[in-house]
N, C-alpha and C. Protein backbone atom coordinates (compact mmCIF):
# COMPACT_ATOMS: atom_id res chain seq x y z
N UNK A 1 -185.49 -16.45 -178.97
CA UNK A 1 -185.03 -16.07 -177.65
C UNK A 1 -185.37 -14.62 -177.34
N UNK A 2 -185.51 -13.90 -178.46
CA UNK A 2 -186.04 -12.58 -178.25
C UNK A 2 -185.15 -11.71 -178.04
N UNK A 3 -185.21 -10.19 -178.16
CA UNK A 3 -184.36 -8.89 -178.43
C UNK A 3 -183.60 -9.00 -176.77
N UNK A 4 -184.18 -9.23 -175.87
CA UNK A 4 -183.39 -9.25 -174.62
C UNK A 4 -182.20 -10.24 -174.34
N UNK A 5 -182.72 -11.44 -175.15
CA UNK A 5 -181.39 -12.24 -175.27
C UNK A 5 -180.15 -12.34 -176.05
N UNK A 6 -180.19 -10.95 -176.91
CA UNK A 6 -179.52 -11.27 -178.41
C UNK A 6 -177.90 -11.29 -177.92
N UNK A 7 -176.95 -12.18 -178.35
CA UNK A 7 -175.57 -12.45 -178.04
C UNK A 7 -174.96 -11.01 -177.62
N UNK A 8 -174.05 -11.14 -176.63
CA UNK A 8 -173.59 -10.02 -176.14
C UNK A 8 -171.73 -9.87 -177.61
N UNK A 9 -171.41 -11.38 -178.19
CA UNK A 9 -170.35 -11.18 -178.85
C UNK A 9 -170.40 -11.70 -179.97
N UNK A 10 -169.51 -12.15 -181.21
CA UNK A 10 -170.14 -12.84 -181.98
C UNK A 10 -169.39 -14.87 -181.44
N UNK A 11 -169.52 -15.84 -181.45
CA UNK A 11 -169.54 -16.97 -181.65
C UNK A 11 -168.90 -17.57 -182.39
N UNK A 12 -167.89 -17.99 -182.79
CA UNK A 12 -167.72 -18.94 -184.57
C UNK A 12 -168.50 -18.34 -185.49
N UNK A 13 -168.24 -17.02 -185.44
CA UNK A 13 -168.80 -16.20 -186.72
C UNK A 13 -170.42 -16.16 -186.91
N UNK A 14 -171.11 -16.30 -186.13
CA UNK A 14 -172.56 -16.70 -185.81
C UNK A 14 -172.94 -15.17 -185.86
N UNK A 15 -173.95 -14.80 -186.29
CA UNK A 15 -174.22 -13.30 -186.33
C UNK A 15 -175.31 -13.39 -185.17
N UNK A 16 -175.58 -11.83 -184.03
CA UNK A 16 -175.60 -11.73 -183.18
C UNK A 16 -176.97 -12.05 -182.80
N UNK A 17 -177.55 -12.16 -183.52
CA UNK A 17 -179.13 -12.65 -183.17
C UNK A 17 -179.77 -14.04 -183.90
N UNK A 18 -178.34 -14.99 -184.06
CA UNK A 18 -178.13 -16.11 -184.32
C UNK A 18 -178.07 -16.79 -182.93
N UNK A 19 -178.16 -18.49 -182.64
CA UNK A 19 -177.57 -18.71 -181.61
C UNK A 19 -177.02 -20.02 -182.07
N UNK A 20 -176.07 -20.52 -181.26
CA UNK A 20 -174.79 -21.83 -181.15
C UNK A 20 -175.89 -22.67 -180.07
N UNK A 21 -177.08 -23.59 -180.12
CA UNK A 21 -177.76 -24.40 -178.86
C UNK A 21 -177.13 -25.40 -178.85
N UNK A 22 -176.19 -25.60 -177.59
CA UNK A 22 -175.68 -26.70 -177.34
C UNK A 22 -176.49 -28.30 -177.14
N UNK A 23 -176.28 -28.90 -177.58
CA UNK A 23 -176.63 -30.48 -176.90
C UNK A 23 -177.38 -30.47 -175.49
N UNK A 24 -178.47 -30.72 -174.90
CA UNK A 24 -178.56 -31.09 -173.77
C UNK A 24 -177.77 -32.58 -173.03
N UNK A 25 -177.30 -33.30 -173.87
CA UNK A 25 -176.70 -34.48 -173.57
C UNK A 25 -175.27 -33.32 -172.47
N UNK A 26 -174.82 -33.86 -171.67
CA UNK A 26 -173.95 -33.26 -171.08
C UNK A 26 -174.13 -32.34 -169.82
N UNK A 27 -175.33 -32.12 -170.05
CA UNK A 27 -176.13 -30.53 -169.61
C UNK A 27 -175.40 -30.90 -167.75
N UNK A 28 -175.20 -31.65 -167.37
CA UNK A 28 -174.99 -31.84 -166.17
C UNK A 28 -173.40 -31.63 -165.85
N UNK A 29 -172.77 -31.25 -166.80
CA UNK A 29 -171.32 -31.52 -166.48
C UNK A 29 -171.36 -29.64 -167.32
N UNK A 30 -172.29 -28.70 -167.85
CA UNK A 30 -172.10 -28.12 -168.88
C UNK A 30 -172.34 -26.42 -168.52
N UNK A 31 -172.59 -26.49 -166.94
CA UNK A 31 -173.14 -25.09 -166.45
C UNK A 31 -172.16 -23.59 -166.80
N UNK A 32 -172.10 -22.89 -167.07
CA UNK A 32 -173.36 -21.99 -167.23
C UNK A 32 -173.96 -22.35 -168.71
N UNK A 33 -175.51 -21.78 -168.72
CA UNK A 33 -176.50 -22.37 -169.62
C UNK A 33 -176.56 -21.19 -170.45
N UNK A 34 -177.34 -21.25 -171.39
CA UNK A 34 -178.17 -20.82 -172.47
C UNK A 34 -176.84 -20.64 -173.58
N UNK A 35 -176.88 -19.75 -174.57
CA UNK A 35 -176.19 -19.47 -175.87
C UNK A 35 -175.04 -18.77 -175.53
N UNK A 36 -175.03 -17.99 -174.34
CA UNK A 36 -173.87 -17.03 -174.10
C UNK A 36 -173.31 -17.70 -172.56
N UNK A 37 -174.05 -18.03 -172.26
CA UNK A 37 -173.21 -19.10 -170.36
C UNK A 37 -173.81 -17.69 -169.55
N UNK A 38 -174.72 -16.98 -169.75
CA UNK A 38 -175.47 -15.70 -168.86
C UNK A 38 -176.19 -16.37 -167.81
N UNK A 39 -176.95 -18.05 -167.86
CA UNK A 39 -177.75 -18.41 -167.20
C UNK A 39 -177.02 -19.71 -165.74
N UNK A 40 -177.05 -19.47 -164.38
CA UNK A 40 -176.36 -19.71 -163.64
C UNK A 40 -176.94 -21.69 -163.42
N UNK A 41 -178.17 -21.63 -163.79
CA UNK A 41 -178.71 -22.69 -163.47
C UNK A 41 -180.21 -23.06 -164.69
N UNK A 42 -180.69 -24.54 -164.57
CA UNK A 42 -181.26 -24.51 -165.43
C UNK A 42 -182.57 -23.65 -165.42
N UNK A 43 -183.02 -23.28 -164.22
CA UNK A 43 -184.37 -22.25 -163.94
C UNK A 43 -184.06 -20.98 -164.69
N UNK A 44 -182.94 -20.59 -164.28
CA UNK A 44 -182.19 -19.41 -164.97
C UNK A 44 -182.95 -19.10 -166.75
N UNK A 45 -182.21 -20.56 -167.12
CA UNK A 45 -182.25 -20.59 -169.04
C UNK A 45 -183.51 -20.73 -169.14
N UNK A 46 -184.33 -21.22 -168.40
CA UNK A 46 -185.37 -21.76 -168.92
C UNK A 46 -186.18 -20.09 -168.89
N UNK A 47 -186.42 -19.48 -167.69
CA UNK A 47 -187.09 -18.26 -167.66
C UNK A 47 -186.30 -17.12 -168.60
N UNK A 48 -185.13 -17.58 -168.97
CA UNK A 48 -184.84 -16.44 -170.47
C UNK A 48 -185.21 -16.78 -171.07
N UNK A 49 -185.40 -17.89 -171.72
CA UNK A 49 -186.68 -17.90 -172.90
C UNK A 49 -187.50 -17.17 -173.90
N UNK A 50 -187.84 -16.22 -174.57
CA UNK A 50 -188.26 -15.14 -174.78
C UNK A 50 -188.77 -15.35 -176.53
N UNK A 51 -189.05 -15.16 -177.06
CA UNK A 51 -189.73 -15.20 -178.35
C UNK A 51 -190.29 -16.34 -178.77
N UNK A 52 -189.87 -17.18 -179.50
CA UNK A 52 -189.78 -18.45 -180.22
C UNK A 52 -189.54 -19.45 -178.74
N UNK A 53 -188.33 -19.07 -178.06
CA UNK A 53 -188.52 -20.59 -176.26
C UNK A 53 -190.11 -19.35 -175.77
N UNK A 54 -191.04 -18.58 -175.81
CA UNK A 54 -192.16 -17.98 -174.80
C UNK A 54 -192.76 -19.49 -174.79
N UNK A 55 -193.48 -20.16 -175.00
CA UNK A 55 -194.21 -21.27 -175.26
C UNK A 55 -193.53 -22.30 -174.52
N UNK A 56 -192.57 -22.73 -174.42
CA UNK A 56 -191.53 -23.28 -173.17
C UNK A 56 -191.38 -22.94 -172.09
N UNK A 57 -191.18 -21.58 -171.83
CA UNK A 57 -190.98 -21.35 -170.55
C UNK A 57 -192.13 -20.97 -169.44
N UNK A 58 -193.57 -20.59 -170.78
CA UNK A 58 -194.65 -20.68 -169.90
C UNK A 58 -195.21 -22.27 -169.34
N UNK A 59 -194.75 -22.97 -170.57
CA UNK A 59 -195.54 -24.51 -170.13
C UNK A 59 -194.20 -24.98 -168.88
N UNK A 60 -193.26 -24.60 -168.61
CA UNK A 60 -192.29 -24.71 -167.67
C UNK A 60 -192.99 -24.39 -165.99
N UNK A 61 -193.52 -23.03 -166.18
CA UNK A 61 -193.64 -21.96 -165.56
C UNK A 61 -195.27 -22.30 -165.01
N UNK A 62 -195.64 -23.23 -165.70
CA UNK A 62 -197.30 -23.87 -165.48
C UNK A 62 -197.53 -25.21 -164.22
N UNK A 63 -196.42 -25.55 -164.77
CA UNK A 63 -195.84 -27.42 -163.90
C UNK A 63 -196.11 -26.54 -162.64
N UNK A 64 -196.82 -27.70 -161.94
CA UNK A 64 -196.46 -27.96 -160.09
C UNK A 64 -195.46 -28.05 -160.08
N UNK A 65 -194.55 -27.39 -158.85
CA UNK A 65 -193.24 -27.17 -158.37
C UNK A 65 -192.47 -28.89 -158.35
N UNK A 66 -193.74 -29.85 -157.78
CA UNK A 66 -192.59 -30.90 -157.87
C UNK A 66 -192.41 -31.80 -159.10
N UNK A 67 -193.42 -31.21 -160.29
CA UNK A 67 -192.96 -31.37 -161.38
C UNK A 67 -192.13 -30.71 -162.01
N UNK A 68 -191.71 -29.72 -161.78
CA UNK A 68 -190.63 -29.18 -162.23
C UNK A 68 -189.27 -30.02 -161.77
N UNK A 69 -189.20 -30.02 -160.44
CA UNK A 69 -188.11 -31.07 -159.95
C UNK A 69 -187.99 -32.17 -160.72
N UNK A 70 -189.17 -32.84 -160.95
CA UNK A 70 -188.46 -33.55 -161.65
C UNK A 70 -188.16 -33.62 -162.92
N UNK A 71 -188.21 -32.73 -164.14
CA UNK A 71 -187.50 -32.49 -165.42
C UNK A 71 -186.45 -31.81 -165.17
N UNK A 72 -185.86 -31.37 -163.72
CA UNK A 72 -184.87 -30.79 -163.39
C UNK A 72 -183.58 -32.24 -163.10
N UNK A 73 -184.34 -33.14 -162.59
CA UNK A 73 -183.55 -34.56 -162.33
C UNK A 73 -183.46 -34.89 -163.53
N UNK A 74 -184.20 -35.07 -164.26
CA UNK A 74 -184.29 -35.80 -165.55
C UNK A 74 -183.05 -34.80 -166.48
N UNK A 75 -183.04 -33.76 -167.00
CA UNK A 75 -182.40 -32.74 -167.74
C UNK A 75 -180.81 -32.84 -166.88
N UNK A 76 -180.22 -32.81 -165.60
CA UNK A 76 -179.59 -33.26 -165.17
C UNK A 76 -179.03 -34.51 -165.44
N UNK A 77 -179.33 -35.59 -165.23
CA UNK A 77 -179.31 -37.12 -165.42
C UNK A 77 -178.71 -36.81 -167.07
N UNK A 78 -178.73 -36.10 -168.10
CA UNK A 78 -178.24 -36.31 -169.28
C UNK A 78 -176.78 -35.82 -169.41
N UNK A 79 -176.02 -37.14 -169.07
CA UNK A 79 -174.64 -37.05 -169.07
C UNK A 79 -173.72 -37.62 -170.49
N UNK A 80 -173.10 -37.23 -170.84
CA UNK A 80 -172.26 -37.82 -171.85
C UNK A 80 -171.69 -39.19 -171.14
N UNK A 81 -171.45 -39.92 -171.75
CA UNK A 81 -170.72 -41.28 -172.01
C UNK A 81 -169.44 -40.91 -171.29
N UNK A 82 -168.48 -41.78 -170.58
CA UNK A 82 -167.39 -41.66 -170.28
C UNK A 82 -166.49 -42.01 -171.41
N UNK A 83 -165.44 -41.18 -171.54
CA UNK A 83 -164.42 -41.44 -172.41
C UNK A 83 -163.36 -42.49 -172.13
N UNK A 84 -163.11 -43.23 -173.15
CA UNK A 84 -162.32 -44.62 -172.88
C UNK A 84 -160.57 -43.76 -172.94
N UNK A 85 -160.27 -44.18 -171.83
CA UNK A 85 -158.66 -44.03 -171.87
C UNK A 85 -157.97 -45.02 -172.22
N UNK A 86 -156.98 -44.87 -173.01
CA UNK A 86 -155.97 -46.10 -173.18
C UNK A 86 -154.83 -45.64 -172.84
N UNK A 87 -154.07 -46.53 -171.69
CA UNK A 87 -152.99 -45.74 -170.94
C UNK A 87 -151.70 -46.26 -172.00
């Protein structure tokens, strides 16, 4: 993620240039994004990116606009399962 992204606190004891990457499963119910919740939307996380994600966010950053839309539908669309209630 690179020196610009490094955790602003520590995590579950995660040292600061460690990161916690959540599940994308959920990602739609899960905003704010990236390791620290700094990113408002998924364009956001994706253009922080920075070291090790550079290679992601350029092939991101390459897509025709309405390909981007749609890994934006798609990355969206990944919802967790509904939880069974038993009343």
């Amino acid at each position: 993620m690179g020196k610009a992204n490094a955790a602003r606190h520590v995590q579950r004891s995660v040292a600061l240039q460690e990161y916690l990457t959540p599940r994308l499963w959920g990602m739609a119910e899960s905003a704010p994004y990236l390791h620290d919740g700094r990113a408002p939307s998924i364009d956001y996380a994706i253009a922080g990116h920075d070291g090790e994600g550079a290679a992601a966010r350029a092939a991101f950053q390459a897509l025709p606009w309405n390909d981007r839309g749609y890994l934006r539908v798609y990355l969206m669309s990944l919802r967790r399962a509904p939880r069974v209630m038993v009343p």
